[in-house]
N, C-alpha and C. Protein backbone atom coordinates (compact mmCIF):
# COMPACT_ATOMS: atom_id res chain seq x y z
N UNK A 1 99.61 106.61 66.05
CA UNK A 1 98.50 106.48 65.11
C UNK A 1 98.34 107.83 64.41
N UNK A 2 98.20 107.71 62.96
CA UNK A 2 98.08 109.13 62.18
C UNK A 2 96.30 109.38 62.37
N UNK A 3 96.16 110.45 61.63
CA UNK A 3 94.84 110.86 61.33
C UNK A 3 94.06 110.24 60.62
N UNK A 4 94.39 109.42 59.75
CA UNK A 4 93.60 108.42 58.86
C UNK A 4 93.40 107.23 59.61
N UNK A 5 94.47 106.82 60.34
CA UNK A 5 94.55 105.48 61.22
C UNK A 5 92.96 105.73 62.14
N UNK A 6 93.27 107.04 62.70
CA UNK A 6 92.01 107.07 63.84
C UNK A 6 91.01 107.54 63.10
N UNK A 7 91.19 107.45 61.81
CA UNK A 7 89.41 108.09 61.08
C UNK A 7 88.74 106.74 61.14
N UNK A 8 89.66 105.58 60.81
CA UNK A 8 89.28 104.17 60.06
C UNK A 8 88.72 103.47 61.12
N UNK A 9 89.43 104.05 62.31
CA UNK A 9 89.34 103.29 63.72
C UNK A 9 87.64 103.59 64.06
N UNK A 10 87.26 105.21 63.59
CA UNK A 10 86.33 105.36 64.43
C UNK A 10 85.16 105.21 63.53
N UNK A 11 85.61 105.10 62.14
CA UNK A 11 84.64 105.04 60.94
C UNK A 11 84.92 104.07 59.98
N UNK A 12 85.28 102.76 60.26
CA UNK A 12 85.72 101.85 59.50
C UNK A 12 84.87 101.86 57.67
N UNK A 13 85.64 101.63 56.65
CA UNK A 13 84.89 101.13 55.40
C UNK A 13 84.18 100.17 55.57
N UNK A 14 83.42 100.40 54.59
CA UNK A 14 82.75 99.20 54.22
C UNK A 14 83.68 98.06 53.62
N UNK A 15 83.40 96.56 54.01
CA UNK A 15 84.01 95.52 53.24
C UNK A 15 84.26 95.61 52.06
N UNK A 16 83.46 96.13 51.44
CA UNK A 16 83.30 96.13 49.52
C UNK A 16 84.09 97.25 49.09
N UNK A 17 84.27 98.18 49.90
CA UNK A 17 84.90 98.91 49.33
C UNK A 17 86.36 98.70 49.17
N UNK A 18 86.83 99.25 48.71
CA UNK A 18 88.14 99.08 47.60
C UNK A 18 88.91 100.00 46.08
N UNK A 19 88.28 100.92 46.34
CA UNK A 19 88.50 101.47 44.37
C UNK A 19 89.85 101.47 44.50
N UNK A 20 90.42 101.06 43.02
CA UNK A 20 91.63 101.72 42.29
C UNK A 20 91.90 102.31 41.40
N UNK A 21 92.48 103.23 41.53
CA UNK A 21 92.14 104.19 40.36
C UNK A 21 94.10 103.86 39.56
N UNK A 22 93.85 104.47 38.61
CA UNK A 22 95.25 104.44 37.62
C UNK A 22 95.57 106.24 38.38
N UNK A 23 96.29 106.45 39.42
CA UNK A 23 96.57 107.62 40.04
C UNK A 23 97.40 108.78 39.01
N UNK A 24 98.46 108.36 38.19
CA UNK A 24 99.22 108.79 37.93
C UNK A 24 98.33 109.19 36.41
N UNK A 25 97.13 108.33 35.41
CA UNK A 25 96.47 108.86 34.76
C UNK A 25 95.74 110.17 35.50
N UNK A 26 95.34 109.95 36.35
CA UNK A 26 93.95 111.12 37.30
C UNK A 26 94.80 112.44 37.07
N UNK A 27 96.26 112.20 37.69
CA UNK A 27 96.77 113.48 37.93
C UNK A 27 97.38 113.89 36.70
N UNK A 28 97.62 113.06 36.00
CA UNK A 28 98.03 113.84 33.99
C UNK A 28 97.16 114.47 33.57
N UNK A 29 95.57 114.13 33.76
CA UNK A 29 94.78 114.76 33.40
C UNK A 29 93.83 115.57 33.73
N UNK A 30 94.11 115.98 35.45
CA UNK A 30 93.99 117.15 36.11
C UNK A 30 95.00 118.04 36.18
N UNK A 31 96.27 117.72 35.66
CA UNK A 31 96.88 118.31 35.95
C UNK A 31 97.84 118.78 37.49
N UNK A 32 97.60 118.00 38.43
CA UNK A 32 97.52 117.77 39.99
C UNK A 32 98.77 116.56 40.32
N UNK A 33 99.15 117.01 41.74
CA UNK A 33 99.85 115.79 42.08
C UNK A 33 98.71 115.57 43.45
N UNK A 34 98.36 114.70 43.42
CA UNK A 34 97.10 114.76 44.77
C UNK A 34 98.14 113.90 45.56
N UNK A 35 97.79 114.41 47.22
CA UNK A 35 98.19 113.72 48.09
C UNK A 35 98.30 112.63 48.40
N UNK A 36 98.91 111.58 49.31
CA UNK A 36 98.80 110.60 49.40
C UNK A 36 97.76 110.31 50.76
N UNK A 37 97.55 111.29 51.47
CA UNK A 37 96.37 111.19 52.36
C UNK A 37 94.95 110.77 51.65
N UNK A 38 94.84 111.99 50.73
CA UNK A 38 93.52 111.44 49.77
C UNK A 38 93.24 110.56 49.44
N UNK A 39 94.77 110.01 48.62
CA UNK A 39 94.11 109.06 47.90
C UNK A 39 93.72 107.74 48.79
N UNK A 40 94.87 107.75 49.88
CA UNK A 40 94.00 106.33 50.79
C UNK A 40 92.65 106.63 51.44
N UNK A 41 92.06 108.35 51.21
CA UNK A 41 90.65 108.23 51.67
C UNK A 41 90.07 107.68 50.58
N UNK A 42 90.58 108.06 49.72
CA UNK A 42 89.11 107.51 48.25
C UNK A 42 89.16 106.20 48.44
N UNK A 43 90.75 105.56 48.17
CA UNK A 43 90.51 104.04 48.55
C UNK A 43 89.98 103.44 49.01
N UNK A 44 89.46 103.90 50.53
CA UNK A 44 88.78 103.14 51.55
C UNK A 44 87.16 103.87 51.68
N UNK A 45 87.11 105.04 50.96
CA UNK A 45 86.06 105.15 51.45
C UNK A 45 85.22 105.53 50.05
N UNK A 46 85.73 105.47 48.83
CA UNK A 46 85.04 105.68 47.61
C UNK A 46 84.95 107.23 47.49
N UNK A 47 83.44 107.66 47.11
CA UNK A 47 82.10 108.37 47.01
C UNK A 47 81.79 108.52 48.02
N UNK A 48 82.18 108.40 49.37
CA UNK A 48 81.47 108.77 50.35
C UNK A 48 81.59 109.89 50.63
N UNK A 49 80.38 110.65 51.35
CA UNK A 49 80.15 112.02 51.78
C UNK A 49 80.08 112.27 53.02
N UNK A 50 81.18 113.17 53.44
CA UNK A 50 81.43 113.14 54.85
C UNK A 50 80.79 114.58 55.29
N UNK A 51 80.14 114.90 56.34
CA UNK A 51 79.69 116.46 55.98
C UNK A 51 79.67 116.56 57.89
């Protein structure tokens, strides 16, 4: 199990959540290649604030 596997395990999303973003626009226009860890956090977890 990776690190995301046991985040989801211990902090599951919400049902509704879901975003998709156009990835490859985000990073043309940041300028960025963002990870692929990230982006399955945003996926599953939006806007959420983890602190």
């Amino acid at each position: 199990m990776n690190s995301f596997e046991a985040l989801v395990k211990v902090l599951p999303p919400s049902p509704a959540s879901g975003l998709e973003l156009d990835w490859a626009a985000v990073e043309e226009e940041q300028g960025l290649k963002f990870p692929s860890d990230y982006k399955n956090l945003i996926a599953c977890y939006e806007d959420v604030l983890f602190g």
